[in-house]
Protein backbone atom coordinates (compact mmCIF):
# COMPACT_ATOMS: atom_id res chain seq x y z
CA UNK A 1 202.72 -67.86 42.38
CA UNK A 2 201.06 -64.24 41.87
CA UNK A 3 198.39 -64.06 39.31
CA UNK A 4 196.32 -61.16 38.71
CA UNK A 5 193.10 -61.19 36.50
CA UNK A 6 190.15 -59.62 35.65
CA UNK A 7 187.15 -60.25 37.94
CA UNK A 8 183.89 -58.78 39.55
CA UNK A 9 184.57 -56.37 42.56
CA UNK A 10 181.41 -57.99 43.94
CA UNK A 11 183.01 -61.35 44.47
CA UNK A 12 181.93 -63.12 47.69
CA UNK A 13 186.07 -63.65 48.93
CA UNK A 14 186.86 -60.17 48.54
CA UNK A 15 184.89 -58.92 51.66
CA UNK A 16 188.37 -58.33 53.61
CA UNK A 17 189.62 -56.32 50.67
CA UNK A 18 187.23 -54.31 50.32
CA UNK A 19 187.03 -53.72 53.79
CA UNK A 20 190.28 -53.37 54.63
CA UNK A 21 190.28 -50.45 51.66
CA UNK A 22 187.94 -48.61 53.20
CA UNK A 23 189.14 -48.62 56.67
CA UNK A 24 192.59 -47.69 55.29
CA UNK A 25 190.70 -44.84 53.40
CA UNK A 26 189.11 -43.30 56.29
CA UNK A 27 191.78 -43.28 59.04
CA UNK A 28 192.85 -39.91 58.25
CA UNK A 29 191.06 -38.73 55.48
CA UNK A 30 187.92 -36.41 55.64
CA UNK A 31 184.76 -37.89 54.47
CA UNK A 32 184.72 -35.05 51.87
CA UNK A 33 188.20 -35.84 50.32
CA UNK A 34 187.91 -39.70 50.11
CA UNK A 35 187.06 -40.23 46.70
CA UNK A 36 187.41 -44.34 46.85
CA UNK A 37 184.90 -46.40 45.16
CA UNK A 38 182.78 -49.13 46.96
CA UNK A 39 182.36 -52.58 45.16
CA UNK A 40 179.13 -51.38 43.69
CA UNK A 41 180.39 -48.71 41.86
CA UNK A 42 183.61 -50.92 41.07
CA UNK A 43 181.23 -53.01 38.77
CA UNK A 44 179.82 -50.34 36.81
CA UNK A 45 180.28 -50.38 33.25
CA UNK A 46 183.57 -48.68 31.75
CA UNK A 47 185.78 -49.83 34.86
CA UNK A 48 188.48 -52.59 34.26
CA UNK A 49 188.47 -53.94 37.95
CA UNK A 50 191.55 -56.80 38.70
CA UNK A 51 192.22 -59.26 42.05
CA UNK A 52 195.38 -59.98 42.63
CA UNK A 53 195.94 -63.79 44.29
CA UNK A 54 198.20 -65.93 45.56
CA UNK A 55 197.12 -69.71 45.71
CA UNK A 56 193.95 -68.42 45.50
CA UNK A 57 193.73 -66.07 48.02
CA UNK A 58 192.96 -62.17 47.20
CA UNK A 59 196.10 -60.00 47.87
CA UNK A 60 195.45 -56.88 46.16
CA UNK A 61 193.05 -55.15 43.99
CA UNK A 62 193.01 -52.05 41.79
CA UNK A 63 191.02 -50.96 39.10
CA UNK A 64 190.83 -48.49 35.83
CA UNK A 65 188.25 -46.21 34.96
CA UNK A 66 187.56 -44.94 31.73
CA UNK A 67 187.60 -41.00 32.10
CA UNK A 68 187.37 -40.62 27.35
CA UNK A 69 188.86 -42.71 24.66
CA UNK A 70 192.49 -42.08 25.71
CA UNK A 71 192.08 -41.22 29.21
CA UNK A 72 191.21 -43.33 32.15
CA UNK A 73 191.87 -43.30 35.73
CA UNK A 74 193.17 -45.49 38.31
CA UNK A 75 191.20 -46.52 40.95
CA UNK A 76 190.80 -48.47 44.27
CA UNK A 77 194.73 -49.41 44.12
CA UNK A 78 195.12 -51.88 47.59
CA UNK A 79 197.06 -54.71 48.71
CA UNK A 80 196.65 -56.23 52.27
CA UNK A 81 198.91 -54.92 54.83
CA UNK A 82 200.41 -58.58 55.73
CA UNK A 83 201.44 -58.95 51.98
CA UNK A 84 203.05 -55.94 51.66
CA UNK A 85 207.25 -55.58 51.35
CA UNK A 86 207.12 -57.60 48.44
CA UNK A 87 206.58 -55.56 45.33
CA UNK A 88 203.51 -56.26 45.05
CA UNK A 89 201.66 -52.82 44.45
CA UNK A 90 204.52 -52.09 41.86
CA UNK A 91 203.27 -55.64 39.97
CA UNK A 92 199.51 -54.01 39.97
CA UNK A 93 200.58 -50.79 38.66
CA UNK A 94 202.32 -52.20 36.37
CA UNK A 95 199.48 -54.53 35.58
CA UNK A 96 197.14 -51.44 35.65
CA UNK A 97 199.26 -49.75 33.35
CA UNK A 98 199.84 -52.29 30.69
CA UNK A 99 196.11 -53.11 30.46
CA UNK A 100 195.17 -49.65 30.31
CA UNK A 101 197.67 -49.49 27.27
CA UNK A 102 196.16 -52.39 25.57
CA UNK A 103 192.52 -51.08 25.91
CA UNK A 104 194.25 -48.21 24.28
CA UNK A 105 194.51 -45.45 26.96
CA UNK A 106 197.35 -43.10 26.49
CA UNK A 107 196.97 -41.06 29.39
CA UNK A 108 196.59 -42.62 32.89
CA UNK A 109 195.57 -40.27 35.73
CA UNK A 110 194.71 -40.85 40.19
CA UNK A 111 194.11 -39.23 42.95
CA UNK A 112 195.82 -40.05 45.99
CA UNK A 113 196.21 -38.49 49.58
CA UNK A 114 198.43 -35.88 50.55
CA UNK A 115 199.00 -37.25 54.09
CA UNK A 116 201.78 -38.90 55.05
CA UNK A 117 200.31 -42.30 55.25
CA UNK A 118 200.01 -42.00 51.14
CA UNK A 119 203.92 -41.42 51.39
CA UNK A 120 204.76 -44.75 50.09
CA UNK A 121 201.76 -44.92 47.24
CA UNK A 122 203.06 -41.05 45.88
CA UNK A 123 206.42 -42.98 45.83
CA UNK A 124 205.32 -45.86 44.29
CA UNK A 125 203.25 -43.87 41.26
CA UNK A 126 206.31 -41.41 40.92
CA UNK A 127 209.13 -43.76 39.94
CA UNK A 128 206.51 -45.47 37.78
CA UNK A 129 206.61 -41.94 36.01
CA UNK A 130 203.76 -40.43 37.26
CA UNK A 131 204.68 -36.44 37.76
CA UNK A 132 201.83 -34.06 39.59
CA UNK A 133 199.13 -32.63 37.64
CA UNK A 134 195.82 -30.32 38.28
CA UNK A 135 192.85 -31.86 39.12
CA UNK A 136 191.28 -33.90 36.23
CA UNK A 137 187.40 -34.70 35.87
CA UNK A 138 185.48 -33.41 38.12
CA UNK A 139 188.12 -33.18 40.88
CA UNK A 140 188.77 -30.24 42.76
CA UNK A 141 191.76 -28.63 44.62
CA UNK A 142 191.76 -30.18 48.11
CA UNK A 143 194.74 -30.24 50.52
CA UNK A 144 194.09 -33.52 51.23
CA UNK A 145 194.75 -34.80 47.19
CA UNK A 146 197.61 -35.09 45.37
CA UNK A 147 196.81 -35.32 41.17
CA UNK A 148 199.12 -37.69 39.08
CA UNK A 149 199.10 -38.48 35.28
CA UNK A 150 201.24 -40.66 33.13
CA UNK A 151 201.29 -40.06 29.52
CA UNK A 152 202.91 -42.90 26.93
């Protein structure tokens, strides 16, 4: 069974998550478009941060961040490369996006990579309703970025 609740990013069994995240983030990225956070930042305040698990085990992760009162950002959306194929980053999205809602964000908003290794994530935020935006607080244009933003 899948559960998915809110816990600290800084949780001792989440070293291979984390890690895997940021080697994922880096293999074709430039250091100066990877905007990913680390655990650290992950437990600051105003960020919602969620493990996904199955018997207890850490699948996936991903994360909100709160940008104003209606807006917030997702963040630090992963789920282990053995555990994928199973709709699994659709269940934390949709996760993501339903506690965003009740926290009472109206407008949800990423950055994601424009190579085509980010193919299936653009995929995955588009039929979710996602549609391309500018860049949103503090980003900048970058060929390497692709803005989203879901308004409900």
């Amino acid at each position: 069974m899948i559960e998915i609740s809110r816990e600290s990013p800084l949780g001792a069994d989440l070293t291979l998550l984390m890690t895997r995240h940021t080697q994922a983030m880096h293999e074709d990225t430039p250091p100066e478009s990877i905007h990913m956070l680390d655990a650290g930042a992950l437990a600051a305040p105003g960020i919602w941060f969620y493990v996904m698990r199955e018997a207890g085990q850490p699948l996936g992760m991903g994360a909100f961040k709160r940008i104003d009162a209606t807006h917030a950002e997702i963040k630090s959306m992963h789920i282990l490369a053995e555990a994928r194929g199973r709709g699994l980053a659709q269940a934390m999205l949709d996760h993501l996006v339903a506690a965003a809602r009740a926290e009472g964000f109206s407008r949800l908003s990423l950055e994601t990579g424009a190579q085509p290794s980010f193919t299936a994530a653009r995929r995955l935020y588009a039929r979710a309703g996602f549609v391309e935006c500018p860049p949103f607080e503090g980003y900048v244009l970058d060929p390497n970025s692709v803005f989203m933003t879901l308004t409900r």
